[in-house]
Protein backbone atom coordinates (compact mmCIF):
# COMPACT_ATOMS: atom_id res chain seq x y z
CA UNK A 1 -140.20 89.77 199.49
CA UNK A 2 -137.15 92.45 199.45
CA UNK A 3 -136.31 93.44 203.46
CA UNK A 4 -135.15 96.83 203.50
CA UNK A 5 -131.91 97.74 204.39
CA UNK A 6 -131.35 99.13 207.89
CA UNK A 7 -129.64 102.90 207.37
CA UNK A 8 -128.02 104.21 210.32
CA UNK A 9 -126.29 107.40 209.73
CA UNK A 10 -124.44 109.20 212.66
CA UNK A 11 -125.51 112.14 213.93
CA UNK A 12 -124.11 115.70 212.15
CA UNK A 13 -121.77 117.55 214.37
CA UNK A 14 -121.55 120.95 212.88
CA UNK A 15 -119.06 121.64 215.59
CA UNK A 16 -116.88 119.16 214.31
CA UNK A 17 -117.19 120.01 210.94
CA UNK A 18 -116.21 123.18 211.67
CA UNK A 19 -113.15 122.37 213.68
CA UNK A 20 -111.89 119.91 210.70
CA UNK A 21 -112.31 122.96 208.25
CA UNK A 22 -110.78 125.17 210.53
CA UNK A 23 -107.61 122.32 211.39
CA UNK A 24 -107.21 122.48 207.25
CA UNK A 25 -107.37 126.46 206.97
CA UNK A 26 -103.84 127.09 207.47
CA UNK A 27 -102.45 124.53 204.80
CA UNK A 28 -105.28 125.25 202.13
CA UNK A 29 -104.30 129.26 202.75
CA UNK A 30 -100.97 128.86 203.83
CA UNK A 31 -100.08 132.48 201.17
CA UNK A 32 -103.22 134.40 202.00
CA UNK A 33 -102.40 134.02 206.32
CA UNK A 34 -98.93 134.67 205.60
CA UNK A 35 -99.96 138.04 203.51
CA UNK A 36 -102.28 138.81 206.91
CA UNK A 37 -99.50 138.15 209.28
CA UNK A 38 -97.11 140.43 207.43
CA UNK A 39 -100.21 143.21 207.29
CA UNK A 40 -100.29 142.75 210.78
CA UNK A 41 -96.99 143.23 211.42
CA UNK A 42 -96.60 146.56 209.51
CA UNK A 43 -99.75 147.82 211.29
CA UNK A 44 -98.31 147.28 214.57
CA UNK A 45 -94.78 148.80 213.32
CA UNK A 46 -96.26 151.94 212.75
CA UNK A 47 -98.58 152.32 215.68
CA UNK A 48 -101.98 151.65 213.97
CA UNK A 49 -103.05 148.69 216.04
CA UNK A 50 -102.10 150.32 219.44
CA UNK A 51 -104.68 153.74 217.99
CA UNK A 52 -107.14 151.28 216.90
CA UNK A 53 -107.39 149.61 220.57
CA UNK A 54 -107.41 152.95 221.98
CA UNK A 55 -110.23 153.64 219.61
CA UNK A 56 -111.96 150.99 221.03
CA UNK A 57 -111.16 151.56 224.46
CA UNK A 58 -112.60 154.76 224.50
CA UNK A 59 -115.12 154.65 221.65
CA UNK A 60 -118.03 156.29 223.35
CA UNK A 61 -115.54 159.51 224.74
CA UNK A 62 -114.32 159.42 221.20
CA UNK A 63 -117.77 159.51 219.78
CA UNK A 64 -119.73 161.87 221.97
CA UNK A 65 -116.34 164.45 221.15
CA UNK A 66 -116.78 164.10 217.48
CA UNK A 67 -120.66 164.60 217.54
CA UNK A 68 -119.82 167.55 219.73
CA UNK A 69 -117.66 169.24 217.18
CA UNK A 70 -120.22 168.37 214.36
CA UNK A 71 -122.92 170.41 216.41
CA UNK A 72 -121.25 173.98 215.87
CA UNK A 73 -122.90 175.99 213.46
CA UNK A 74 -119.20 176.46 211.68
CA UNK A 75 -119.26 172.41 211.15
CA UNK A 76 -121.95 172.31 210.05
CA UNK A 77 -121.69 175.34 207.25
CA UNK A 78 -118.66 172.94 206.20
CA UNK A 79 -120.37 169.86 205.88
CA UNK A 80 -123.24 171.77 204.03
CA UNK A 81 -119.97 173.22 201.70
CA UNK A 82 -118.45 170.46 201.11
CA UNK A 83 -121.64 168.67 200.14
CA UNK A 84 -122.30 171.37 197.47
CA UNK A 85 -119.24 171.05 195.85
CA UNK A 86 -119.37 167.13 195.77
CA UNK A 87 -122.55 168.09 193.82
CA UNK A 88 -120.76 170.57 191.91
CA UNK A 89 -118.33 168.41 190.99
CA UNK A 90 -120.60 165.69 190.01
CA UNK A 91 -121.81 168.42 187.31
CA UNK A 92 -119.01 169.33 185.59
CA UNK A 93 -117.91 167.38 182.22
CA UNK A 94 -114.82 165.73 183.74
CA UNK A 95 -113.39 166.34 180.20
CA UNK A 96 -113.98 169.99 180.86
CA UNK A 97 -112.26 169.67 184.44
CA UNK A 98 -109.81 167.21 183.05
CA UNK A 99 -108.86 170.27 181.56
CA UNK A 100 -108.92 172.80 183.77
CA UNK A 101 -106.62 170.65 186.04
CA UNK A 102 -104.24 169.97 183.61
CA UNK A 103 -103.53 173.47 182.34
CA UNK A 104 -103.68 174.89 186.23
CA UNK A 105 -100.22 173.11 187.02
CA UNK A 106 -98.73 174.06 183.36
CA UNK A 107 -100.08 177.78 183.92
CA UNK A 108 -98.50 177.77 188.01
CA UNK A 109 -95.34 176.88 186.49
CA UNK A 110 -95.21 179.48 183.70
CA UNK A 111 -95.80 182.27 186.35
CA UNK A 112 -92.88 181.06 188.20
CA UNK A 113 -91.00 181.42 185.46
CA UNK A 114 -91.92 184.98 184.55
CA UNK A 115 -90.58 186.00 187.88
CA UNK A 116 -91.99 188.12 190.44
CA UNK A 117 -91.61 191.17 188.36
CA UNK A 118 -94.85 192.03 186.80
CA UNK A 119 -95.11 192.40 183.27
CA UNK A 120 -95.12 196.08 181.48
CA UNK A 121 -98.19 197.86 180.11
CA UNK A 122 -97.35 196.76 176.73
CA UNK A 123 -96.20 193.26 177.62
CA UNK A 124 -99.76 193.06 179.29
CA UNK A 125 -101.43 194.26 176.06
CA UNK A 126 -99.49 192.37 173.86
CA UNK A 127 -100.98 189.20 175.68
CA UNK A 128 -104.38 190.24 174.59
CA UNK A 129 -103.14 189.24 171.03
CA UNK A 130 -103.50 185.69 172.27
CA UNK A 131 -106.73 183.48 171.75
CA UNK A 132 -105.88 181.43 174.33
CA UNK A 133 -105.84 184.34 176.91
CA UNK A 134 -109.40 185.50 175.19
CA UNK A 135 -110.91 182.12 175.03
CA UNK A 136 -110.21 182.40 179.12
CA UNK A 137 -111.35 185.07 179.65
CA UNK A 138 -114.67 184.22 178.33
CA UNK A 139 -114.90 181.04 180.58
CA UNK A 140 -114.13 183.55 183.53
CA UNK A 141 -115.85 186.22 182.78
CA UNK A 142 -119.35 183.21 182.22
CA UNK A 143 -118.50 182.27 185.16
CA UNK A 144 -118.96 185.42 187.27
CA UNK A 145 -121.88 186.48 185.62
CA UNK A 146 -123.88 183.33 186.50
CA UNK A 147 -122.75 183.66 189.42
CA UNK A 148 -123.54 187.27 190.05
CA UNK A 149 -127.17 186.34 188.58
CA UNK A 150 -127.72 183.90 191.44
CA UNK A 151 -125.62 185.77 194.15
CA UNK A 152 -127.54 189.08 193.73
CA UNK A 153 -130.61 187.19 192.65
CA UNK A 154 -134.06 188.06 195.12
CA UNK A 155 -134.26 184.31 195.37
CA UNK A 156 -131.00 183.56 196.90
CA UNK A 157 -131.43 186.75 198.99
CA UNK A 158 -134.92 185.88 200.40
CA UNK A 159 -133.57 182.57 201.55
CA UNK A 160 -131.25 184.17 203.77
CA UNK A 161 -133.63 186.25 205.63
């Protein structure tokens, strides 16, 4: 008859596991800890690690101050703003704004250029020849009539009150 075979394992010692893993770290990672120590380095350099433990050192001063300023009715009118026009944003065809913020640099420039002498009355009417200028003035002119629908509507007006 087969005896069995006596199977005595020692005991796991996650500890030690962990300090064997830990004693291999810097040779398996050798790159990655020298990459840390040099983002280190320029963090202290420019003063970011001496805010950040100043942060921490007075976190709660630093937090009650900030909750304070978010209380005034003028924060929070900017936080309701700026939270409409994320959602505006989020809206608009980006090919559309792509646009739009292309030709606004191209169309700063050009004014530059003309100087700060305005043009004449028939300079000025000679520019409504262009399709260009008419095709903008459309998109303008949509523009403030949707927005004079809703700014004058009795909707927006009763939500006010």
């Amino acid at each position: 008859m087969a005896k069995p075979i006596p199977l005595d394992l020692p005991p796991r010692d996650p500890r030690e596991e962990l300090r064997a893993r830990l004693h291999d770290a810097p040779v398996e990672h050798a790159e990655a800890l020298l990459a840390g120590y040099e983002v280190l380095q320029g963090l202290h350099d420019r003063g970011v690690l001496e805010l950040l433990r100043g942060l921490l050192e007075s976190g709660d001063q630093v937090l009650q101050t900030f909750v304070d300023l978010t209380r005034t009715p003028e924060s929070m009118r900017a936080i309701r703003n700026l939270l409409i026009l994320a959602k505006t944003l989020g809206k608009i065809d980006p090919d559309l704004f792509d646009g739009f913020a292309m030709a606004l640099p191209q169309a700063m420039q050009q004014a530059k250029e003309q100087g700060k002498e305005p043009p004449g009355f028939l300079a000025l009417v000679n520019k409504f020849r262009s399709k260009d200028l008419r095709r903008g003035i459309v998109a303008v002119n949509s523009l403030l009539e949707a927005w004079g629908r809703d700014f004058f509507s009795e909707t927006h007006s009763d939500s006010k009150a």
